[in-house]
C-alpha atoms as a PDB file:
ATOM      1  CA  UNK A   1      20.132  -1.284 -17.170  1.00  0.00           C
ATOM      2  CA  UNK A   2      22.420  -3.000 -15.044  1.00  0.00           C
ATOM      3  CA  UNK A   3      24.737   0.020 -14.368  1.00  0.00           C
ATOM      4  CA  UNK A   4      21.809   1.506 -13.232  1.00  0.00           C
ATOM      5  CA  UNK A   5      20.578  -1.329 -11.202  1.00  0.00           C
ATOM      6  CA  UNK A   6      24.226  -1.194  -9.422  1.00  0.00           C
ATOM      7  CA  UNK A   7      23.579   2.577  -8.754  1.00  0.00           C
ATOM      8  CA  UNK A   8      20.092   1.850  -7.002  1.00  0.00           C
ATOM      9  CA  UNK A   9      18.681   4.094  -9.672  1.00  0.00           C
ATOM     10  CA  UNK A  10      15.910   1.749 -10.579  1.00  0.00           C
ATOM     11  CA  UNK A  11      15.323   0.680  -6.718  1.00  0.00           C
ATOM     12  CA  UNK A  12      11.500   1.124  -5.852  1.00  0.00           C
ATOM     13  CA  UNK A  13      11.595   4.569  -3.729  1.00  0.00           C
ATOM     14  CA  UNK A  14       9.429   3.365  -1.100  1.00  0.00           C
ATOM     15  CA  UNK A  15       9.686  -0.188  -0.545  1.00  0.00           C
ATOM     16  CA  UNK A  16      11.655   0.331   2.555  1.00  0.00           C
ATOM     17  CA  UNK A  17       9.415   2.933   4.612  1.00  0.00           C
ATOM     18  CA  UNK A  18       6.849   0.057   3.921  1.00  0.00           C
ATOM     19  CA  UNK A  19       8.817  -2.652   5.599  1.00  0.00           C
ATOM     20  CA  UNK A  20       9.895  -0.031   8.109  1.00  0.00           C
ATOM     21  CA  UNK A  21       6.084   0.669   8.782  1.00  0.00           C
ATOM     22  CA  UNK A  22       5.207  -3.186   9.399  1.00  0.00           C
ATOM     23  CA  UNK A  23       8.396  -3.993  11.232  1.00  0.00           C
ATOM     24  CA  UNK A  24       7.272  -1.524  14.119  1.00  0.00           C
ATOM     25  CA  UNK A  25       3.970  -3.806  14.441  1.00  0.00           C
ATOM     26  CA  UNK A  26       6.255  -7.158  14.031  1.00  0.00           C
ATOM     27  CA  UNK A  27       3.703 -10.104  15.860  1.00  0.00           C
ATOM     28  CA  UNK A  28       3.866 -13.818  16.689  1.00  0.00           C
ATOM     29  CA  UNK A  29       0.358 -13.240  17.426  1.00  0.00           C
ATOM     30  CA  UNK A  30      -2.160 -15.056  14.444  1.00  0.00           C
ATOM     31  CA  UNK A  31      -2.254 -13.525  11.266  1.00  0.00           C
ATOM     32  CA  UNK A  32      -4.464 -13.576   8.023  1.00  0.00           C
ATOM     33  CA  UNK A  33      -2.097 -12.236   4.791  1.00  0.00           C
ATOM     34  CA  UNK A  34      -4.546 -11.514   2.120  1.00  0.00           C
ATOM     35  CA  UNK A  35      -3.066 -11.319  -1.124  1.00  0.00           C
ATOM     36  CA  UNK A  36      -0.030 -12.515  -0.076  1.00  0.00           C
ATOM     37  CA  UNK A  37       1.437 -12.156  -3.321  1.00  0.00           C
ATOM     38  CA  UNK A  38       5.333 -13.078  -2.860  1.00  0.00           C
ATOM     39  CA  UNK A  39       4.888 -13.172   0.726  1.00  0.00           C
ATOM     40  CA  UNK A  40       7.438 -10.034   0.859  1.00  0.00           C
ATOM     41  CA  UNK A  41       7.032  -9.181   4.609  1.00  0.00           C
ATOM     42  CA  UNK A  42       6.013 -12.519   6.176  1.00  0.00           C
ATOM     43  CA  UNK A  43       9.642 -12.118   8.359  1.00  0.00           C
ATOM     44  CA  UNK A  44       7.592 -10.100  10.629  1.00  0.00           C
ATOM     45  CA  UNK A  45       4.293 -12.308  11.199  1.00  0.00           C
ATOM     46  CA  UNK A  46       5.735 -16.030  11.488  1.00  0.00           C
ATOM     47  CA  UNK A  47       2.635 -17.349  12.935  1.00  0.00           C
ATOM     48  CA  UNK A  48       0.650 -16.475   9.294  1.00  0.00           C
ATOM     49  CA  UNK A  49      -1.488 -17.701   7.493  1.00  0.00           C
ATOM     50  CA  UNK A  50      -1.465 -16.941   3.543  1.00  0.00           C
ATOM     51  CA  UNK A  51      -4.442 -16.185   1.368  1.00  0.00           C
ATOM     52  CA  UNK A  52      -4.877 -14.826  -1.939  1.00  0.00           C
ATOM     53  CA  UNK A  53      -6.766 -15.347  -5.037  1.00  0.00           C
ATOM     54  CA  UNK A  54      -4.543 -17.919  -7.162  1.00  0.00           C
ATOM     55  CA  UNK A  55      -1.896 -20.323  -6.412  1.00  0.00           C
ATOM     56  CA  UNK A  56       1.088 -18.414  -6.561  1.00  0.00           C
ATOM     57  CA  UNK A  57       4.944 -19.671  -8.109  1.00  0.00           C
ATOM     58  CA  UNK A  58       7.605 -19.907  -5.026  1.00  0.00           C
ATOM     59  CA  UNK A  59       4.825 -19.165  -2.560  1.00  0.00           C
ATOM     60  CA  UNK A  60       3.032 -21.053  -0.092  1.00  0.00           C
ATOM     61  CA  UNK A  61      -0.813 -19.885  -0.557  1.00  0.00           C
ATOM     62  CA  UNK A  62      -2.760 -21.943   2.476  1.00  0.00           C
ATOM     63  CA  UNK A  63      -6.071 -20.524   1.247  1.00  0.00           C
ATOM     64  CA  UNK A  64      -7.451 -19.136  -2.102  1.00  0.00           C
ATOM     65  CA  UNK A  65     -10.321 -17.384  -1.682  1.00  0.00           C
ATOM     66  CA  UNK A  66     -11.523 -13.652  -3.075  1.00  0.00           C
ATOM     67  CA  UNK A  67     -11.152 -10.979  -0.539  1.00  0.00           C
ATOM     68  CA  UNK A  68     -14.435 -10.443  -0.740  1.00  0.00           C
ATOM     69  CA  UNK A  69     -15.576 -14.005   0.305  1.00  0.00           C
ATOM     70  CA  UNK A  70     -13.891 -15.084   3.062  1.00  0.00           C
ATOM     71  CA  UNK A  71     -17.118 -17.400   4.731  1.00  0.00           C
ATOM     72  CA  UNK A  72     -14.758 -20.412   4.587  1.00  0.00           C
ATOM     73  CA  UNK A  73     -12.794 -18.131   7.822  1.00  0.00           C
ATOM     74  CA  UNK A  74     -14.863 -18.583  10.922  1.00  0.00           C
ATOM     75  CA  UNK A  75     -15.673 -15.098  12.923  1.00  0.00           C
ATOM     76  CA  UNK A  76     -12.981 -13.527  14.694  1.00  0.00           C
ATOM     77  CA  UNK A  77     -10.486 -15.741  13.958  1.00  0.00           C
ATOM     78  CA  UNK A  78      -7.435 -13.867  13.258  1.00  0.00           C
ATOM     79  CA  UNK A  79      -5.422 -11.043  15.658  1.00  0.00           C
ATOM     80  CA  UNK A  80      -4.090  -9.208  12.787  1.00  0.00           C
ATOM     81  CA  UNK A  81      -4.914  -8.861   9.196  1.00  0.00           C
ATOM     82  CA  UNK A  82      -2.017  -7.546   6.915  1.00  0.00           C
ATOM     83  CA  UNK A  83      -2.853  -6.609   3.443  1.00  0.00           C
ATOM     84  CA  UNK A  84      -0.675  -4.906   1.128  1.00  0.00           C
ATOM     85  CA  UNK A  85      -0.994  -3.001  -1.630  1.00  0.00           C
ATOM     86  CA  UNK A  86      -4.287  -5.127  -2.015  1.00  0.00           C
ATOM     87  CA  UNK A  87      -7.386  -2.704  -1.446  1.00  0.00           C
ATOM     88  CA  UNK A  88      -6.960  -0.333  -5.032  1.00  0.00           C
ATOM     89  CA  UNK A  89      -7.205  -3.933  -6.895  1.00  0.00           C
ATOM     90  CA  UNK A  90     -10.910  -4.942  -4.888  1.00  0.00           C
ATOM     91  CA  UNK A  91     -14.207  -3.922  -7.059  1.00  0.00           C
ATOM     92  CA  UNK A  92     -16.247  -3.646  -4.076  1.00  0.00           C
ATOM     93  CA  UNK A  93     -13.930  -2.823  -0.969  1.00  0.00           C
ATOM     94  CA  UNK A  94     -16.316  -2.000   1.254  1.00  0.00           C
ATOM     95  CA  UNK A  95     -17.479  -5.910   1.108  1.00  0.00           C
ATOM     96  CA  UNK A  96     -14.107  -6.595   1.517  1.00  0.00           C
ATOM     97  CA  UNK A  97     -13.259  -4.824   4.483  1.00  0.00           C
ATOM     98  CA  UNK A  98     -16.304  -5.748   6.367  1.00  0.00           C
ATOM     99  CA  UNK A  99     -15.225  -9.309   5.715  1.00  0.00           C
ATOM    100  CA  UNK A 100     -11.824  -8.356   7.419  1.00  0.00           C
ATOM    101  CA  UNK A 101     -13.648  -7.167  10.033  1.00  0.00           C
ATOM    102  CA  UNK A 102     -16.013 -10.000  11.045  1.00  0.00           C
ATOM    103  CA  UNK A 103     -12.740 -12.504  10.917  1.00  0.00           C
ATOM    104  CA  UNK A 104     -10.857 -10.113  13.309  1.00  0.00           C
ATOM    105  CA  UNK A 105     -10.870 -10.660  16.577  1.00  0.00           C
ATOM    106  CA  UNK A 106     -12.679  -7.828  19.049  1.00  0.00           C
ATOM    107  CA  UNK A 107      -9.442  -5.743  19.648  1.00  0.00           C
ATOM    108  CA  UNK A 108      -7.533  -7.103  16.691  1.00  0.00           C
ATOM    109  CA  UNK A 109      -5.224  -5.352  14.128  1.00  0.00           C
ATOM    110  CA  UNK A 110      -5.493  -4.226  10.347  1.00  0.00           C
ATOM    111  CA  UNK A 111      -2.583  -3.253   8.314  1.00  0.00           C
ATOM    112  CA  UNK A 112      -3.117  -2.409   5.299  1.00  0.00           C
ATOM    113  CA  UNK A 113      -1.045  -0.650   2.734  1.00  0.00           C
ATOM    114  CA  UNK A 114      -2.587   1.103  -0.545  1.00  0.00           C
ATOM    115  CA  UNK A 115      -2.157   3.511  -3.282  1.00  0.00           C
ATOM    116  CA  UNK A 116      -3.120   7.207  -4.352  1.00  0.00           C
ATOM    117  CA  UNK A 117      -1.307   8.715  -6.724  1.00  0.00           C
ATOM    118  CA  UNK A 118       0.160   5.808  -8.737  1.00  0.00           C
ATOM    119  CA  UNK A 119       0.232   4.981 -12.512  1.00  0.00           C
ATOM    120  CA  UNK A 120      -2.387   1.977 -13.654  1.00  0.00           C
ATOM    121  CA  UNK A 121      -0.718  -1.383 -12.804  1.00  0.00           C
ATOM    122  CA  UNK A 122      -1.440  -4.924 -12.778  1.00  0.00           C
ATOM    123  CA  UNK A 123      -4.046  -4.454 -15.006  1.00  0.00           C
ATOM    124  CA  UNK A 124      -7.032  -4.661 -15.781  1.00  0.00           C
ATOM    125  CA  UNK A 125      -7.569  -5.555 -12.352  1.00  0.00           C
ATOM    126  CA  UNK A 126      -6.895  -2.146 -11.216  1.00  0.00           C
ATOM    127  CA  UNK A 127     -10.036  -0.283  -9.712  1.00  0.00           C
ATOM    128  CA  UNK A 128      -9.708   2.606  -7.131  1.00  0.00           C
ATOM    129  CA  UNK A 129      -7.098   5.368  -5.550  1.00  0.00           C
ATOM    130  CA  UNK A 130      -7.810   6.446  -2.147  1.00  0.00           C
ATOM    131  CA  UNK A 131      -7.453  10.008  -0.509  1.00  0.00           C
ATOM    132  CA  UNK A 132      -6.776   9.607   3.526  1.00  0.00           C
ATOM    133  CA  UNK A 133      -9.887  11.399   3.729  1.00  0.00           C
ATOM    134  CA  UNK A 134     -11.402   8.528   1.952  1.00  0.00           C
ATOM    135  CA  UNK A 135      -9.683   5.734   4.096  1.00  0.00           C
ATOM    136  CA  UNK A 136     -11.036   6.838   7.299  1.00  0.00           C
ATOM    137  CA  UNK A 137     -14.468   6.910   5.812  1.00  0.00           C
ATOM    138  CA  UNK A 138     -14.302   2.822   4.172  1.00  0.00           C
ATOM    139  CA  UNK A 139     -12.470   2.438   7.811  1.00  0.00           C
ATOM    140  CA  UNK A 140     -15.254   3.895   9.860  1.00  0.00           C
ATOM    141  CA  UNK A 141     -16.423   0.171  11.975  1.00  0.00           C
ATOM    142  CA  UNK A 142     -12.651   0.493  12.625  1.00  0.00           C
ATOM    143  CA  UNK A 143     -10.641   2.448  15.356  1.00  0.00           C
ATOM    144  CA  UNK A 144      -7.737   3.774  13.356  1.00  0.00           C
ATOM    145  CA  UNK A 145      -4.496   4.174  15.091  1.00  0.00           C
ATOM    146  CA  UNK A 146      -2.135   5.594  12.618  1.00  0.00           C
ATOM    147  CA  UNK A 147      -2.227   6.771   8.770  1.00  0.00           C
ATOM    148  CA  UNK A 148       1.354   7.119   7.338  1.00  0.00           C
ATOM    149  CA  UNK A 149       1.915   9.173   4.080  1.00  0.00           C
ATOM    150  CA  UNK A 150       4.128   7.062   1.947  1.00  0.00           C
ATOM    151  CA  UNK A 151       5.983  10.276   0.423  1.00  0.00           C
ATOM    152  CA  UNK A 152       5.816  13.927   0.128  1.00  0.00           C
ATOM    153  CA  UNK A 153       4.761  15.506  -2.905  1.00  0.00           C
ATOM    154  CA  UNK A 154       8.024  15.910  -4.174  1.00  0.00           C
ATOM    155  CA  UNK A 155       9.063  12.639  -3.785  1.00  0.00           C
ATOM    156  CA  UNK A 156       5.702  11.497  -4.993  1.00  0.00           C
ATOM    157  CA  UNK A 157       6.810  13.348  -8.324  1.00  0.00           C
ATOM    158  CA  UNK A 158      10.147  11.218  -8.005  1.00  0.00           C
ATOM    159  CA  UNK A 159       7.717   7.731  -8.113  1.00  0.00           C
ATOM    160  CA  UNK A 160       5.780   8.687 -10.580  1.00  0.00           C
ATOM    161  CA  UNK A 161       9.138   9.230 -12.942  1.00  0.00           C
ATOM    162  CA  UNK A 162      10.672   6.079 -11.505  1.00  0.00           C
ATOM    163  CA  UNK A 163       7.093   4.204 -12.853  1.00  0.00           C
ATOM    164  CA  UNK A 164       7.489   6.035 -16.188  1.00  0.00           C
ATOM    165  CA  UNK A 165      10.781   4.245 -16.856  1.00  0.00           C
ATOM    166  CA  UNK A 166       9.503   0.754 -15.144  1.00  0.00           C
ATOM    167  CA  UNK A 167       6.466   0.825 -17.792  1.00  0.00           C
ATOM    168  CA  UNK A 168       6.702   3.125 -20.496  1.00  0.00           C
ATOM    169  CA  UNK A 169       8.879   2.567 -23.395  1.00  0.00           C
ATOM    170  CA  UNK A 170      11.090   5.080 -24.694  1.00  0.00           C
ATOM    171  CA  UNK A 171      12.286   6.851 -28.087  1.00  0.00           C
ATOM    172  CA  UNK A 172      11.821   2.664 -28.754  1.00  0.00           C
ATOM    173  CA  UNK A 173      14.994   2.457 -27.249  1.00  0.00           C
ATOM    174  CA  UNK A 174      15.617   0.616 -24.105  1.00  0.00           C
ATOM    175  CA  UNK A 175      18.838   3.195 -22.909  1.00  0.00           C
ATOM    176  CA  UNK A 176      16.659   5.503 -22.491  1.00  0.00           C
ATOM    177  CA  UNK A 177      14.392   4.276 -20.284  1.00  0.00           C
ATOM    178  CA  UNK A 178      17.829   5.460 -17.820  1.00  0.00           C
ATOM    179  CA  UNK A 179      16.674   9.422 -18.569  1.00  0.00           C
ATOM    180  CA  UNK A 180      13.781   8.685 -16.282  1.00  0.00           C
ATOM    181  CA  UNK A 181      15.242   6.955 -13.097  1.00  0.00           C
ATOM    182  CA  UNK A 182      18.077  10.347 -13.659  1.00  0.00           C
ATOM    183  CA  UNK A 183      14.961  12.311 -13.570  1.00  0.00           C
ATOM    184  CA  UNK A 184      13.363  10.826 -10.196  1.00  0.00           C
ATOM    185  CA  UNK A 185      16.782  10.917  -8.255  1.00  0.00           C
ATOM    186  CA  UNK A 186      16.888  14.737  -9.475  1.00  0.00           C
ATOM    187  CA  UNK A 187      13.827  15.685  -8.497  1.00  0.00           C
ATOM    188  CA  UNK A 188      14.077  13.329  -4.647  1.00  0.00           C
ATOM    189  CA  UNK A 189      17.508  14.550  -4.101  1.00  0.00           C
ATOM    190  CA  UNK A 190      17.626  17.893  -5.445  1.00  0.00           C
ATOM    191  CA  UNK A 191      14.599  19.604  -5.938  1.00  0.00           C
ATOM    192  CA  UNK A 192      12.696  17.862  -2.571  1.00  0.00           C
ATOM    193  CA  UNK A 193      13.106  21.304  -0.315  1.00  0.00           C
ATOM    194  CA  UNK A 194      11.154  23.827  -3.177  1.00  0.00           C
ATOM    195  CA  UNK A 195       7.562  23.074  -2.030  1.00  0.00           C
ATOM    196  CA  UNK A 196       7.459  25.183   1.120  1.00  0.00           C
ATOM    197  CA  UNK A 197       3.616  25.185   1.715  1.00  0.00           C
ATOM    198  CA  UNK A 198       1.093  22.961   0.524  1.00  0.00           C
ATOM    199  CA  UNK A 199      -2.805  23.717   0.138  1.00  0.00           C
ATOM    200  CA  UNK A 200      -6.014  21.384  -0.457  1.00  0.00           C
ATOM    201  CA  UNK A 201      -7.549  24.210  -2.844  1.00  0.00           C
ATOM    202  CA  UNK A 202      -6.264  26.901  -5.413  1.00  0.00           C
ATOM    203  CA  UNK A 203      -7.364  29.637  -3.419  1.00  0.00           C
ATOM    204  CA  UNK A 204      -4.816  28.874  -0.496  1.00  0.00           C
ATOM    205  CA  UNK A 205      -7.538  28.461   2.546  1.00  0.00           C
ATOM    206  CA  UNK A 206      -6.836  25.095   4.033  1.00  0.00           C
ATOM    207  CA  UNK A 207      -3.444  24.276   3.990  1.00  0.00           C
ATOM    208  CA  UNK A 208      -2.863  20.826   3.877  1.00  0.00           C
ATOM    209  CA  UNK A 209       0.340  17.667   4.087  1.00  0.00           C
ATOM    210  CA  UNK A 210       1.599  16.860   0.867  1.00  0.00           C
ATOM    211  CA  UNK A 211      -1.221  17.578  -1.852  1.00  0.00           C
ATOM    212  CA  UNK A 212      -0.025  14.709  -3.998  1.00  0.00           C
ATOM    213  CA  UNK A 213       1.160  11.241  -2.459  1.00  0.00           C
ATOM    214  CA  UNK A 214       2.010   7.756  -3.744  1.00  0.00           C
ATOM    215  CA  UNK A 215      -0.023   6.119  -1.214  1.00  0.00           C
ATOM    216  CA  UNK A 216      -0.721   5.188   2.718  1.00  0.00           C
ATOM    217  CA  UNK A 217       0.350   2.842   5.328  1.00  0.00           C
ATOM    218  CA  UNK A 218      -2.875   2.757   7.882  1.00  0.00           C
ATOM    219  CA  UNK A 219      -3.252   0.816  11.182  1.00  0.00           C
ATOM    220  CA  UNK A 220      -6.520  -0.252  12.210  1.00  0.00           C
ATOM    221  CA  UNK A 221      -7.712  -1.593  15.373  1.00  0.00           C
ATOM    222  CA  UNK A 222     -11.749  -3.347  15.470  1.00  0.00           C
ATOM    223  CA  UNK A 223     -12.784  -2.499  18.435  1.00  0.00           C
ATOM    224  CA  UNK A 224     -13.876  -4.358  21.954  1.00  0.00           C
ATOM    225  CA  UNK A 225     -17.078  -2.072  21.820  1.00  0.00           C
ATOM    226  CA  UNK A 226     -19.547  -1.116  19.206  1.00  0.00           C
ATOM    227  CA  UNK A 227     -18.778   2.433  17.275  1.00  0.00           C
ATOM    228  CA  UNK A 228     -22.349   4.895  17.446  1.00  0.00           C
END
């Protein structure tokens, strides 16, 4: 695999439109990283504080605590919350998001990051995919700002290849894991310009922005006044 390392064959598709995405809203204002994981994108929020639900190796985690807990975190105590690729892997994400909202301050910014079309991963804790449509409803006590598409449908094809090779196995032999990572840079590079319309039904009423799609970047603002 390393030739194909060297290539960037087997580099994640989207990992940079994600950093890209949380660069623009780049703050030394106070932040709450839930499941910080590795801490990937904590270059852009120095003045963070890291939570997630384990101690985790290399990482500093300053609180462990479930998402869906977080009465140990006064009320609107934060200016931003950033959580990434966190929100498919909560049971019960309404509870969780209206615990991000009562630690936000009035005014204050959620970025979150989460998947739609995407194999099973980091299982079993692996619960829920999430439409746009569906964001804006779990995000309704929020003002939402933006919602980014992570990929088109084409490239989402191109992912979902990539994924094949990162977690499937074979013929039983490892070499040919390579067909699949050929397969997704085919299908991104080559074939991305053969979808020229895309529809959210089979009869072609409501035309609609790429029908399939690897996930969403979504910024979220709570809001100085109550929503009716």
């Amino acid at each position: 695999m390393g030739f194909f390392d060297a290539m960037g064959l087997t580099k994640k598709i989207t990992r940079g439109r994600l950093d890209a995405f949380l660069k623009k809203y780049a703050t030394e204002k106070k932040t709450l990283d839930i499941g910080c994981g590795t801490a990937l994108y904590g270059k852009y929020f120095p003045n963070r504080t890291t939570l997630d639900i384990e101690a985790r190796p290399n990482t500093q985690v300053d609180i462990i605590a479930d998402a869906h807990d977080l009465s140990e975190i006064t009320d609107a105590s934060y200016e931003v919350i950033l959580c990434t690729e966190v929100l498919e892997h909560l049971h019960t994400p309404a509870k969780a998001l209206a615990e991000f909202h009562r630690v936000l301050k009035a005014g204050g910014l959620l970025l979150l990051s989460t998947r739609f079309v995407f194999p099973l991963h980091d299982v079993p804790g692996d619960y829920y995919r999430y439409t746009k449509y569906g964001l804006r409803h779990l995000l309704q006590d929020f003002e939402i700002e933006d919602i980014v598409d992570e990929a088109t449908t084409m490239e989402t094809l191109a992912v979902l290849y990539q994924r094949i090779g990162f977690q499937c196995d074979t013929l039983w032999l490892r070499p040919c894991k390579s067909l699949w990572f050929l397969k997704a840079l085919l299908v991104r590079v080559c074939l991305g310009w053969v979808v020229t319309a895309e529809y959210g039904d089979i009869h072609h009423r409501e035309k609609e922005k790429n029908i399939l799609c690897s996930g969403y970047y979504v910024a979220a603002r709570k809001p100085t006044h109550s929503i009716t």
